[in-house]
C-alpha atoms as a PDB file:
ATOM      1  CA  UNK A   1      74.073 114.324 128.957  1.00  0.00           C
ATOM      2  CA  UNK A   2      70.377 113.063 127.902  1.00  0.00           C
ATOM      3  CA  UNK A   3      71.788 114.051 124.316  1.00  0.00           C
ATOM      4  CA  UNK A   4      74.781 111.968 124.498  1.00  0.00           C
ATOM      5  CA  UNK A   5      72.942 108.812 125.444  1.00  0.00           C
ATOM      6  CA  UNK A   6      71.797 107.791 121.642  1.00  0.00           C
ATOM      7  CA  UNK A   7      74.921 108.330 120.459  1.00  0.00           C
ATOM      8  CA  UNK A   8      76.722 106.241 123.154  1.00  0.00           C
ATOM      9  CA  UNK A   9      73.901 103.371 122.256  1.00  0.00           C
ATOM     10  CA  UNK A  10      74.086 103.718 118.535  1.00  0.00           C
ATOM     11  CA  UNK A  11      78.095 103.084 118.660  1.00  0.00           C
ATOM     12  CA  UNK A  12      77.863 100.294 121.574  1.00  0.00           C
ATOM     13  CA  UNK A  13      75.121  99.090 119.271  1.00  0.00           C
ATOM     14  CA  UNK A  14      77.386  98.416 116.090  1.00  0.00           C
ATOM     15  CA  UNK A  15      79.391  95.619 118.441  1.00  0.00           C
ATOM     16  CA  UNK A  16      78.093  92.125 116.720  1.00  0.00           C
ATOM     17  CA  UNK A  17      78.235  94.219 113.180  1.00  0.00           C
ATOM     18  CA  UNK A  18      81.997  95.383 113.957  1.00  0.00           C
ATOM     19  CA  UNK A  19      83.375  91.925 114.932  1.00  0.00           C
ATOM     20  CA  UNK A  20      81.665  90.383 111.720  1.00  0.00           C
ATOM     21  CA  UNK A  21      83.985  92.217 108.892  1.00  0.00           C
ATOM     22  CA  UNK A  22      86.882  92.670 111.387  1.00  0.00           C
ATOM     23  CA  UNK A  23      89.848  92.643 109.441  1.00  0.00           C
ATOM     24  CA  UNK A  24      92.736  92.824 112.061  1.00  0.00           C
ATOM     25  CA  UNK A  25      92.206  90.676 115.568  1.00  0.00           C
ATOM     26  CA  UNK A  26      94.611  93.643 117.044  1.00  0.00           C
ATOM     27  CA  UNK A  27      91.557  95.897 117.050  1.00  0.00           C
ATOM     28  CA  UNK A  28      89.773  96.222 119.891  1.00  0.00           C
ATOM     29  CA  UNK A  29      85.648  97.095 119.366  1.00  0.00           C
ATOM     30  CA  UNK A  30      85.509  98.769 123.197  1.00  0.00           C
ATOM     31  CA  UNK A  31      88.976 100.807 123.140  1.00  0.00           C
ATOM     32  CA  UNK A  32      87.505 101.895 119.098  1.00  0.00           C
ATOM     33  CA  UNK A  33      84.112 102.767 120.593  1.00  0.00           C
ATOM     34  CA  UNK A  34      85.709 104.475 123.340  1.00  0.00           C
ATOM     35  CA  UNK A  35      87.911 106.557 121.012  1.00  0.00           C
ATOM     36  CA  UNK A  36      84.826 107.671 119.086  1.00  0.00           C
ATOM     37  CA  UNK A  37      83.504 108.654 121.370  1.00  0.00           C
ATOM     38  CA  UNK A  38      85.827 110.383 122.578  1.00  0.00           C
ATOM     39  CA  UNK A  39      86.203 112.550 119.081  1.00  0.00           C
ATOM     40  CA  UNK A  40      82.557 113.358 119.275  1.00  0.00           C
ATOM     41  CA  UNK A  41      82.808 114.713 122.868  1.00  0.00           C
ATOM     42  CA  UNK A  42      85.936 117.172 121.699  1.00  0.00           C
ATOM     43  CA  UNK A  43      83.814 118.307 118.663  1.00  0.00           C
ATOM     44  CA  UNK A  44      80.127 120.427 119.223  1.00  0.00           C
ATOM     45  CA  UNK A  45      79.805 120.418 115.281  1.00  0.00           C
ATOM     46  CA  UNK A  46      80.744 117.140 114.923  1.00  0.00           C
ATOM     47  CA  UNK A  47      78.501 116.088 118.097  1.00  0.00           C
ATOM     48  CA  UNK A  48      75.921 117.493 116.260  1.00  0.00           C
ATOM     49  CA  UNK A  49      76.176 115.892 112.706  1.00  0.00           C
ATOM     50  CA  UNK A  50      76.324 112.944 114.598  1.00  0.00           C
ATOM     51  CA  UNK A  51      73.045 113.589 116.618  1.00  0.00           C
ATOM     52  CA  UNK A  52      71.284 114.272 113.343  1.00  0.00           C
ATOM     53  CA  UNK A  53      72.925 111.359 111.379  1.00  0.00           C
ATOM     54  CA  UNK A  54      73.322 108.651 113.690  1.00  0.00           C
ATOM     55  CA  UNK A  55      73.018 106.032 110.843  1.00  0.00           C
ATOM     56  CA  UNK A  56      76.622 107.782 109.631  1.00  0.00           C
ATOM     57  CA  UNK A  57      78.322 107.393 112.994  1.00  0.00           C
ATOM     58  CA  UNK A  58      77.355 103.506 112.708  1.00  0.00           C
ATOM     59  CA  UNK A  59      79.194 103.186 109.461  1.00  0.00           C
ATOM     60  CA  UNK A  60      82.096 104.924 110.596  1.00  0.00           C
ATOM     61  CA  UNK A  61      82.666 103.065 113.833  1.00  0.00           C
ATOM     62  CA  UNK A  62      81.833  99.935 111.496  1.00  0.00           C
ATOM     63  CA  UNK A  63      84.325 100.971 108.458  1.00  0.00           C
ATOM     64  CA  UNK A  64      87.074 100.789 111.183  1.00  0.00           C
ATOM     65  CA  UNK A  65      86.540  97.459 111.630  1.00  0.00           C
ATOM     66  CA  UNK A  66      86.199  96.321 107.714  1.00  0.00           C
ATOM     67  CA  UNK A  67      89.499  99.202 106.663  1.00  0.00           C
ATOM     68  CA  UNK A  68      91.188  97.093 109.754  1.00  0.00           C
ATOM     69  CA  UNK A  69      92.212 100.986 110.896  1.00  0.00           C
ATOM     70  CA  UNK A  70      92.589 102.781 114.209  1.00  0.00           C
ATOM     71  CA  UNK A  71      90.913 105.600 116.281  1.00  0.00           C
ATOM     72  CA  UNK A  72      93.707 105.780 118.441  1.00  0.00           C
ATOM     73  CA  UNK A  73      94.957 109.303 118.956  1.00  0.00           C
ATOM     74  CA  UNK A  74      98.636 108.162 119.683  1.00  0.00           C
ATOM     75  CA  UNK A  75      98.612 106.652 116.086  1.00  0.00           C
ATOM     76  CA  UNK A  76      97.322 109.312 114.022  1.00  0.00           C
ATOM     77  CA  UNK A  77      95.877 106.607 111.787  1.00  0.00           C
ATOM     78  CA  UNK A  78      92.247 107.772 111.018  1.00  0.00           C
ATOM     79  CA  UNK A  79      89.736 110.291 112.097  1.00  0.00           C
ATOM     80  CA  UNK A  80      86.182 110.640 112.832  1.00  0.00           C
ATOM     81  CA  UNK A  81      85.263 113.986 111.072  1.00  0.00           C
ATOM     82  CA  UNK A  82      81.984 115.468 109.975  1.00  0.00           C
ATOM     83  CA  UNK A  83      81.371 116.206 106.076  1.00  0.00           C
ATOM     84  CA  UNK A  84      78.575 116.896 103.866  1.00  0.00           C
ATOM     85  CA  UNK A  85      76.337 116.623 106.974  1.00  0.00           C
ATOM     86  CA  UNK A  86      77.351 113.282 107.897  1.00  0.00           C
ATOM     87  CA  UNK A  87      80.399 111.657 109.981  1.00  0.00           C
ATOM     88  CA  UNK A  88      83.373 109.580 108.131  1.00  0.00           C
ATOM     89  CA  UNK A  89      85.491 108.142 108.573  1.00  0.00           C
ATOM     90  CA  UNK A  90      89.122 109.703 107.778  1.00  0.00           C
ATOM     91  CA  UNK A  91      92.577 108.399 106.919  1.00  0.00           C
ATOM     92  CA  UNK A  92      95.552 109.723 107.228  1.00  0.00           C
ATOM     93  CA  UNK A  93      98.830 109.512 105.140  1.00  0.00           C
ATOM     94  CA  UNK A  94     100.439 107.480 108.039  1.00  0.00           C
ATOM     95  CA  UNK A  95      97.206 105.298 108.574  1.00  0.00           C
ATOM     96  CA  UNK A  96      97.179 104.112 104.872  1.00  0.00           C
ATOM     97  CA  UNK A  97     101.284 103.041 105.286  1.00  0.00           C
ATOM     98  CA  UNK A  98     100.902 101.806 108.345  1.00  0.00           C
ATOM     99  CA  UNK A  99      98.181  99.471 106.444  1.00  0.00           C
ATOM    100  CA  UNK A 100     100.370  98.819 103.703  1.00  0.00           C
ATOM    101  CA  UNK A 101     103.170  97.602 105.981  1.00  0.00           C
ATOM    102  CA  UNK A 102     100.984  95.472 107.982  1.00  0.00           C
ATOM    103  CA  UNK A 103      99.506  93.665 105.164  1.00  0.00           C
ATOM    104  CA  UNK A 104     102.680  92.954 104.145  1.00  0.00           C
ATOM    105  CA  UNK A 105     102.838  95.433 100.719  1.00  0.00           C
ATOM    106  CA  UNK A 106     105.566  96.639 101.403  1.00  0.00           C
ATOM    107  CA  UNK A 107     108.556  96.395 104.356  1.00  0.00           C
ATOM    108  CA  UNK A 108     108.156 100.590 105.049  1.00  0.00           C
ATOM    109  CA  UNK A 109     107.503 103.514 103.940  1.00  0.00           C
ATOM    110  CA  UNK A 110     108.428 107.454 104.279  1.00  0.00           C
ATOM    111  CA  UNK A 111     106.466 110.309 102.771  1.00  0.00           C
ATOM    112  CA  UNK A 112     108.191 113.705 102.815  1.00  0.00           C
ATOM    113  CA  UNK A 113     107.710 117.445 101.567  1.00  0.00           C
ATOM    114  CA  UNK A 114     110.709 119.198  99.234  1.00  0.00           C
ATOM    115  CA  UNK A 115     111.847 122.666  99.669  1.00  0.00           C
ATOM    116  CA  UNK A 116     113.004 124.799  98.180  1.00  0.00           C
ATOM    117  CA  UNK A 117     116.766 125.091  99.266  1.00  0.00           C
ATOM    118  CA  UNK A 118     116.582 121.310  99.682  1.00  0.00           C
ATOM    119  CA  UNK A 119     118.480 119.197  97.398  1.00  0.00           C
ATOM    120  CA  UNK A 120     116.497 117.036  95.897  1.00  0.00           C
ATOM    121  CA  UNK A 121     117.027 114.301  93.267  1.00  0.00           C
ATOM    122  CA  UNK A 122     115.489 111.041  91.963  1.00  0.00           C
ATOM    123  CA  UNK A 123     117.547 108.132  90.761  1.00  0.00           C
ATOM    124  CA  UNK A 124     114.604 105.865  89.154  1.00  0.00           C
ATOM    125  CA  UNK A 125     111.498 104.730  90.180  1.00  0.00           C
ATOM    126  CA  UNK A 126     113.440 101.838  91.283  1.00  0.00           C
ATOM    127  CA  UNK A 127     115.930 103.577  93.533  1.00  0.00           C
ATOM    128  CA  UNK A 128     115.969 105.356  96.777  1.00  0.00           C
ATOM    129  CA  UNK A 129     115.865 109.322  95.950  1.00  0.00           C
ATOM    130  CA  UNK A 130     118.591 111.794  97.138  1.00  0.00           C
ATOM    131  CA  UNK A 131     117.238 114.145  99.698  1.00  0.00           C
ATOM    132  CA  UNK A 132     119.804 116.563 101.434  1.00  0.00           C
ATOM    133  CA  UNK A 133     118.177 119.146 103.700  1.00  0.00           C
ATOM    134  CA  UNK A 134     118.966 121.048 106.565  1.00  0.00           C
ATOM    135  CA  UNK A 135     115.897 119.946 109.167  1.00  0.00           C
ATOM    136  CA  UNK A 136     117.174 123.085 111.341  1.00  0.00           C
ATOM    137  CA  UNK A 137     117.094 125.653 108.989  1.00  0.00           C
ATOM    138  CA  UNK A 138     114.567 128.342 110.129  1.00  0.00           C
ATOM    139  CA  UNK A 139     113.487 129.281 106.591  1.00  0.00           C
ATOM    140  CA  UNK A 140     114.000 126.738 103.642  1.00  0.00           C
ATOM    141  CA  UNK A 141     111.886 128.223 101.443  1.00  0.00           C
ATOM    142  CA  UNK A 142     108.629 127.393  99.770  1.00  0.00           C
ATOM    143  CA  UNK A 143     107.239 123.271  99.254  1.00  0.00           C
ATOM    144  CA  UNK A 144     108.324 122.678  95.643  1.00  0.00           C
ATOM    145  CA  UNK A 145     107.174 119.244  95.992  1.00  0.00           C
ATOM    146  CA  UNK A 146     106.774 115.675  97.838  1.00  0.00           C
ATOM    147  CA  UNK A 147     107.496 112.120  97.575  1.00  0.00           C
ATOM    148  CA  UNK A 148     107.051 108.767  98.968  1.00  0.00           C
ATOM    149  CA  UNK A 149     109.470 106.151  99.105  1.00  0.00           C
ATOM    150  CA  UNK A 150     108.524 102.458  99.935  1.00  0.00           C
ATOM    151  CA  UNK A 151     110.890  99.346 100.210  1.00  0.00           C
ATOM    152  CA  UNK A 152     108.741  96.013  99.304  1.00  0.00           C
ATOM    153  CA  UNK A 153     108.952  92.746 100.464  1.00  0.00           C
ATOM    154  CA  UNK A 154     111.056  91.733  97.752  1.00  0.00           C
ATOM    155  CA  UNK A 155     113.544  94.519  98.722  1.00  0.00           C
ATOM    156  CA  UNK A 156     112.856  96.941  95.820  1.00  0.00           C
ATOM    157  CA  UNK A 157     112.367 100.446  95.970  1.00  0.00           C
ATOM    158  CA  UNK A 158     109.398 102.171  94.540  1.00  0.00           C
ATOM    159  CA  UNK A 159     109.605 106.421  94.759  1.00  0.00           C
ATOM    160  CA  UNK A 160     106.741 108.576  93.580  1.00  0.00           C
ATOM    161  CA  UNK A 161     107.261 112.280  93.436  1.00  0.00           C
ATOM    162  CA  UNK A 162     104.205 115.075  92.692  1.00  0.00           C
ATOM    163  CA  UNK A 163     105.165 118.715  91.960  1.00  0.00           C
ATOM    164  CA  UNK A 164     102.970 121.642  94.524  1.00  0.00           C
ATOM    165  CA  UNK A 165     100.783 122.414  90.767  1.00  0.00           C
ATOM    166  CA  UNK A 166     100.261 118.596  90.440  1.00  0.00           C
ATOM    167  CA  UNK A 167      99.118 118.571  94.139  1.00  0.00           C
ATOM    168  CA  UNK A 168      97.341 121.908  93.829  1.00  0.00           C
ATOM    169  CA  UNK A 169      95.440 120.996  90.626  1.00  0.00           C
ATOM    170  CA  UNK A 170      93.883 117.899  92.301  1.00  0.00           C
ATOM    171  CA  UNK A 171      93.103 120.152  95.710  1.00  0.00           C
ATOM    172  CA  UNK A 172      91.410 122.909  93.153  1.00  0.00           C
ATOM    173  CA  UNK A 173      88.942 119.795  92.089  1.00  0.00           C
ATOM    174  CA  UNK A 174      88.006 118.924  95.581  1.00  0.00           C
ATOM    175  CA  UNK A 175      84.649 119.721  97.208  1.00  0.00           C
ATOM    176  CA  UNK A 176      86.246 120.913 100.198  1.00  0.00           C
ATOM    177  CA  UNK A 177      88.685 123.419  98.845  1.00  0.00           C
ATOM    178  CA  UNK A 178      85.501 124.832  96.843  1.00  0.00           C
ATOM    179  CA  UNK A 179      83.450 125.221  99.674  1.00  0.00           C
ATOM    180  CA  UNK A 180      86.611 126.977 101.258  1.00  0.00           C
ATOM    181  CA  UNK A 181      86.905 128.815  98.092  1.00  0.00           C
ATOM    182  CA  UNK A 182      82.881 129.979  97.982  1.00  0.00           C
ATOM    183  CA  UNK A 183      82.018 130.046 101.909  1.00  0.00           C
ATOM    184  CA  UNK A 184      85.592 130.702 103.726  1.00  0.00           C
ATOM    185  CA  UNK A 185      84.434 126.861 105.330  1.00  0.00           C
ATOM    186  CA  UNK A 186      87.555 125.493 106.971  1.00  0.00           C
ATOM    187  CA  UNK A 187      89.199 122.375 105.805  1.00  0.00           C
ATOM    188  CA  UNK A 188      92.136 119.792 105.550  1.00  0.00           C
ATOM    189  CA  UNK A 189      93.851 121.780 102.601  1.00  0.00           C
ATOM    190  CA  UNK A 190      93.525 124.885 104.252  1.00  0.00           C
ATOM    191  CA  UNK A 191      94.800 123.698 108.054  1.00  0.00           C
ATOM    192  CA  UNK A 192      97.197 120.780 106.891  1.00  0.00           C
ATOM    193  CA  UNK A 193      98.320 121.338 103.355  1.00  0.00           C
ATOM    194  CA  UNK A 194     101.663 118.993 104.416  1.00  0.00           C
ATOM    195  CA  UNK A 195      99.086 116.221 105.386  1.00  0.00           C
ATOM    196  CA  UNK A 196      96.795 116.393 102.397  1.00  0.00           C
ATOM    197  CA  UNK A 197     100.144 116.612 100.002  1.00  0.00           C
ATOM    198  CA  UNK A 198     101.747 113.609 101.796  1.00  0.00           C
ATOM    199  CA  UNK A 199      98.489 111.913 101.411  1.00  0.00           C
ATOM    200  CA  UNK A 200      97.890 112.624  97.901  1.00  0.00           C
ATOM    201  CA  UNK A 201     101.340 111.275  96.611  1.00  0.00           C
ATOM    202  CA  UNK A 202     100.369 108.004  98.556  1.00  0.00           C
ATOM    203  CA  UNK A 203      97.419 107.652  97.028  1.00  0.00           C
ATOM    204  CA  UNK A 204      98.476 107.727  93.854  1.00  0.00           C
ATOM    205  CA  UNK A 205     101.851 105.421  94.853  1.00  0.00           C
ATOM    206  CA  UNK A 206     100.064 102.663  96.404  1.00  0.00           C
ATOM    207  CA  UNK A 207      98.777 101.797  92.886  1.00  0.00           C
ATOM    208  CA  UNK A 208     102.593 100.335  91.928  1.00  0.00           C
ATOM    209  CA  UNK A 209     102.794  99.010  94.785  1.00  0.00           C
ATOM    210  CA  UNK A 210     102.564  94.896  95.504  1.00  0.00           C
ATOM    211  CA  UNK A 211      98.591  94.117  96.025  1.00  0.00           C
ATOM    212  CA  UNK A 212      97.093  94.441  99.260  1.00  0.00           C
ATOM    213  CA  UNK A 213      93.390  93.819  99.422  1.00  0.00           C
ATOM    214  CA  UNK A 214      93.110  96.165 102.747  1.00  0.00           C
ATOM    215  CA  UNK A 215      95.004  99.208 101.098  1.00  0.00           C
ATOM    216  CA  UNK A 216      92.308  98.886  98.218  1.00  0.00           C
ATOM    217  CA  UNK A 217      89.751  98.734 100.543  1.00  0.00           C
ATOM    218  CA  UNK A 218      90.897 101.519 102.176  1.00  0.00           C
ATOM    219  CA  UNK A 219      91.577 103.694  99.261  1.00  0.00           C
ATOM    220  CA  UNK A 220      88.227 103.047  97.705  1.00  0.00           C
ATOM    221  CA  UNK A 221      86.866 104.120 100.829  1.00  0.00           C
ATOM    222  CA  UNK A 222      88.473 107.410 100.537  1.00  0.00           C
ATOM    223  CA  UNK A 223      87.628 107.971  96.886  1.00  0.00           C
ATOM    224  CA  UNK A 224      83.801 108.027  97.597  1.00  0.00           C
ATOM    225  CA  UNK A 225      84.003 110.456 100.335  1.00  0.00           C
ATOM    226  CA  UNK A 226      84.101 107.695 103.330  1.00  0.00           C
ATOM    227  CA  UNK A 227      80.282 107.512 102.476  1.00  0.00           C
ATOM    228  CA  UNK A 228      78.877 104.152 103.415  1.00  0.00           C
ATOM    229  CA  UNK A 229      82.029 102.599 102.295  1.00  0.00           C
ATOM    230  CA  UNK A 230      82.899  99.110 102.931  1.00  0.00           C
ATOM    231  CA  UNK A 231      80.466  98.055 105.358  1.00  0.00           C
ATOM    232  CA  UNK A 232      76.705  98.951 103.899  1.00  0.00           C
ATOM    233  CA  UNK A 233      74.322  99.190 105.977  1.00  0.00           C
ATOM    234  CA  UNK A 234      71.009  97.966 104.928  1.00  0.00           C
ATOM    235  CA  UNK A 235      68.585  99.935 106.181  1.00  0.00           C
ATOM    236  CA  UNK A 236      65.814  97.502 105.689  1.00  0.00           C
ATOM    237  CA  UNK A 237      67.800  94.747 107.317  1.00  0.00           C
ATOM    238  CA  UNK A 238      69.208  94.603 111.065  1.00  0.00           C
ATOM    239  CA  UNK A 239      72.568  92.514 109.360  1.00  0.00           C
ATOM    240  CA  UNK A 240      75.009  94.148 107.968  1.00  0.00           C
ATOM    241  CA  UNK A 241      77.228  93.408 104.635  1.00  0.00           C
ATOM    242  CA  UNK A 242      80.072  93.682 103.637  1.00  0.00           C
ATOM    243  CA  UNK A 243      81.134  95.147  99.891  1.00  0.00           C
ATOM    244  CA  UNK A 244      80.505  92.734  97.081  1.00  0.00           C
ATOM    245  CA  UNK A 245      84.268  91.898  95.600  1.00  0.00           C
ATOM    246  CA  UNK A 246      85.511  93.265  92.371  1.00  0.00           C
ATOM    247  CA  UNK A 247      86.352  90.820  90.228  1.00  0.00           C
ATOM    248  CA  UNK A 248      89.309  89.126  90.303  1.00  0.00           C
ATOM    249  CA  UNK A 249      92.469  91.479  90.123  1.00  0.00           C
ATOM    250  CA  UNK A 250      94.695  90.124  87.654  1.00  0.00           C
ATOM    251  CA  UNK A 251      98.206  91.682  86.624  1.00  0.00           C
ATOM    252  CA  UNK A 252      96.247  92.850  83.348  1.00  0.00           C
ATOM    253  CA  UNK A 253      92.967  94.344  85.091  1.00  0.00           C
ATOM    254  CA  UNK A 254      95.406  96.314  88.086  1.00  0.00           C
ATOM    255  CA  UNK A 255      97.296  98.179  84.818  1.00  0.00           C
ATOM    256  CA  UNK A 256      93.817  98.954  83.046  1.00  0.00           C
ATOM    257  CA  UNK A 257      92.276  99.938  86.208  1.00  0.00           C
ATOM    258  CA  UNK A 258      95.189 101.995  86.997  1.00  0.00           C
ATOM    259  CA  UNK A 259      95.022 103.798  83.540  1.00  0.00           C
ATOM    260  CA  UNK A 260      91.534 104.433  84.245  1.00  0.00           C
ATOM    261  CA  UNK A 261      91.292 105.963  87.456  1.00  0.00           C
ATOM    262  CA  UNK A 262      94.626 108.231  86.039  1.00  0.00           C
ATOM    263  CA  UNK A 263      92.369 109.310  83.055  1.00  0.00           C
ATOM    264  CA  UNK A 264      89.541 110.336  85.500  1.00  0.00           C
ATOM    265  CA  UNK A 265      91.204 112.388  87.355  1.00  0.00           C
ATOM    266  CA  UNK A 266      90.475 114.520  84.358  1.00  0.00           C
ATOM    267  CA  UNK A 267      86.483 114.319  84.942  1.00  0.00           C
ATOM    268  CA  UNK A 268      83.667 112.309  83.811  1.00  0.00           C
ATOM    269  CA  UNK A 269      83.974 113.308  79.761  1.00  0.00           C
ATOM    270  CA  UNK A 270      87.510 112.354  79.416  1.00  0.00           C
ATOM    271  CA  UNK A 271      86.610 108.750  81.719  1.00  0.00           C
ATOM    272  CA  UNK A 272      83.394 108.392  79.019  1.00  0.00           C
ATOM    273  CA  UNK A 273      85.934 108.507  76.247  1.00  0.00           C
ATOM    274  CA  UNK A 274      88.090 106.212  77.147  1.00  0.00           C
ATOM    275  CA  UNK A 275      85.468 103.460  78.587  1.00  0.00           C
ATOM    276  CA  UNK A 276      84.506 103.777  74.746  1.00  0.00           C
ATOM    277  CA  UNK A 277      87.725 102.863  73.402  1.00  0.00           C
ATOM    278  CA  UNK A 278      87.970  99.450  75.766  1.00  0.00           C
ATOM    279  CA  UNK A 279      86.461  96.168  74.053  1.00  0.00           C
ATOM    280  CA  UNK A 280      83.956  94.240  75.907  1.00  0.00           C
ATOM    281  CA  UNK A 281      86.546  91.422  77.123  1.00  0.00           C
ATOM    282  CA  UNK A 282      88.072  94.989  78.723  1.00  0.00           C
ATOM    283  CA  UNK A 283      84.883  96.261  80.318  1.00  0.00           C
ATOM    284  CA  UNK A 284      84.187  93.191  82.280  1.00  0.00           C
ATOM    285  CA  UNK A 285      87.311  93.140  83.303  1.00  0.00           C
ATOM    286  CA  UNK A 286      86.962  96.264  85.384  1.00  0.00           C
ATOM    287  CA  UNK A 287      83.499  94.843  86.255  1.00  0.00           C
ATOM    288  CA  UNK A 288      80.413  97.373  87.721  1.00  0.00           C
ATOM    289  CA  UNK A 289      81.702  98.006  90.767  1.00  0.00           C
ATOM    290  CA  UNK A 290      84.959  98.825  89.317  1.00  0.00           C
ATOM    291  CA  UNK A 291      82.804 101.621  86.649  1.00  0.00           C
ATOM    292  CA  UNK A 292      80.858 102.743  89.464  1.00  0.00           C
ATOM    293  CA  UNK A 293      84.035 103.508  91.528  1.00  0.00           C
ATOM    294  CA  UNK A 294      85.656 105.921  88.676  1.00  0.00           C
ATOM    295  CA  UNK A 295      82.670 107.321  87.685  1.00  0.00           C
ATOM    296  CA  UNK A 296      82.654 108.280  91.158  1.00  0.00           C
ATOM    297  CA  UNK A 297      86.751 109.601  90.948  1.00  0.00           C
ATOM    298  CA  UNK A 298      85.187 111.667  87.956  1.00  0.00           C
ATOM    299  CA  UNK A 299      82.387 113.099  88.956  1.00  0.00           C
ATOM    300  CA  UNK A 300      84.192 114.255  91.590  1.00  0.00           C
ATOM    301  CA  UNK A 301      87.356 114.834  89.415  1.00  0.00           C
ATOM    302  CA  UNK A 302      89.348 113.657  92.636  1.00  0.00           C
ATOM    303  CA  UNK A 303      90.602 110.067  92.571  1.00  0.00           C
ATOM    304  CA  UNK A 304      93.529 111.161  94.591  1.00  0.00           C
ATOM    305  CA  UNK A 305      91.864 113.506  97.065  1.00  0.00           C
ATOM    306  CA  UNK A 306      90.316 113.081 100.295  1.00  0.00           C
ATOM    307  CA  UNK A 307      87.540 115.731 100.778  1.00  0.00           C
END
């Protein structure tokens, strides 16, 4: 129990921190802290990351706040789970629509896997798909593919669709399904492929979809591994800041940033090439922080992976 004690007063310790980048008033810091908590106690490995990287715990429990996200079990929204020797924050395929729909993106939204005997057919990116399947069936075959379909504010359908290689080739680039690949270590592809797919189409959806500064937030939060993420933590200072803003995201910047991070899902050379191409009025568009974000989608060739 002596163990537990830091780890009880580094989380309880993060309260004045969480309530200054909250993002949704329907969060609650105690019932949050409590749910870490929680997560920690049901985990030994991830007790222990925690014990020897308290400083990562802190972000987490403060990310939740700046994301505007949820602990909650019953919501399956995000996760506290240890990687690369530190604790992130995770979140899930439902957590990032449930953001969309409450910052008003889009009205909802419905990610779903493709089988084989399914019938399966899409009638524009502007247009609900066809999807005829028998939910009973005790064998419909092998995932072919998924898709998520949104309805926006405006009362438009948006569909994206991803085909298993499409998903496979981005799960090949991750960290996580190397490490599975070199040292048998468990992870999400391996123990919920369905998730990781659903997830996966999302992120690379949510790009078409109408702006929502909490979605990008959260997004870019996932594409750098759920390091330090939105909240930094200065570990000189006892404050803590949020993100600086990327400059302003214009109709014209959202396309080129767009193309970008698509282009760097192909790794840092191809991302180098085509930064060279872009005139200076182009660069600043996208800004540092937007550069440092794709270089870090390259360098890990996974812009639409969560490791």
């Amino acid at each position: 129990m002596n163990q537990i004690v830091p780890i009880e007063d580094s989380i309880y310790g993060t309260k004045d921190a969480f309530a200054s980048v909250l993002t949704d008033r329907s969060i609650n810091f105690d019932r949050e802290a409590e749910f870490a908590l929680q997560a920690l106690y049901g985990n030994d490995y991830a007790m222990k990351i925690a014990m020897q990287n308290r400083q990562s715990v802190i972000n987490a429990v403060v990310n939740i706040a700046a994301i505007g996200i949820s602990l909650n079990p019953a919501k399956r929204q995000a996760y506290l789970v240890p990687r690369d020797g530190k604790i992130c924050l995770d979140i899930s395929y439902m957590g990032l629509l449930d953001l969309a729909i409450d910052s008003g993106s889009i009205r909802w939204g419905q990610a779903e896997l493709v089988y084989e005997t399914d019938a399966f057919a899409l009638n524009g990116v502007d247009q609900q798909p066809t999807h005829k399947r028998n939910p009973f069936a005790k064998d419909r075959g092998d995932v072919v593919g998924v898709y998520v379909v949104v309805k926006t504010a405006d009362g438009d359908y948006l569909t994206t669709a991803m085909a298993v290689d499409e998903i496979n080739a981005i799960r090949d680039r991750s960290s996580a399904w190397k490490a599975w690949v070199a040292k048998q270590k468990s992870c999400p592809w391996v123990t919920d492929w369905g998730e990781m797919a659903k997830k996966t189409v999302v992120k690379r959806a949510y790009k078409y979809w109408p702006k929502s500064d909490r979605l990008d937030q959260a997004i870019h939060h996932l594409n750098t591994d759920g390091g330090e993420g939105l909240a930094v933590i200065e570990a000189q200072h006892p404050q803590y800041k949020a993100m600086p803003a990327p400059p302003e995201d214009t109709p014209e910047r959202l396309a080129l940033y767009a193309t970008l991070s698509d282009v760097a899902t192909a790794g840092p050379e191809a991302l180098a090439a085509a930064w060279a191409k872009l005139s200076k009025e182009q660069r600043t568009m996208i800004g540092h922080a937007g550069l440092d974000a794709l270089k870090a989608e390259a360098e890990k060739a996974a812009a639409e992976v969560v490791e």
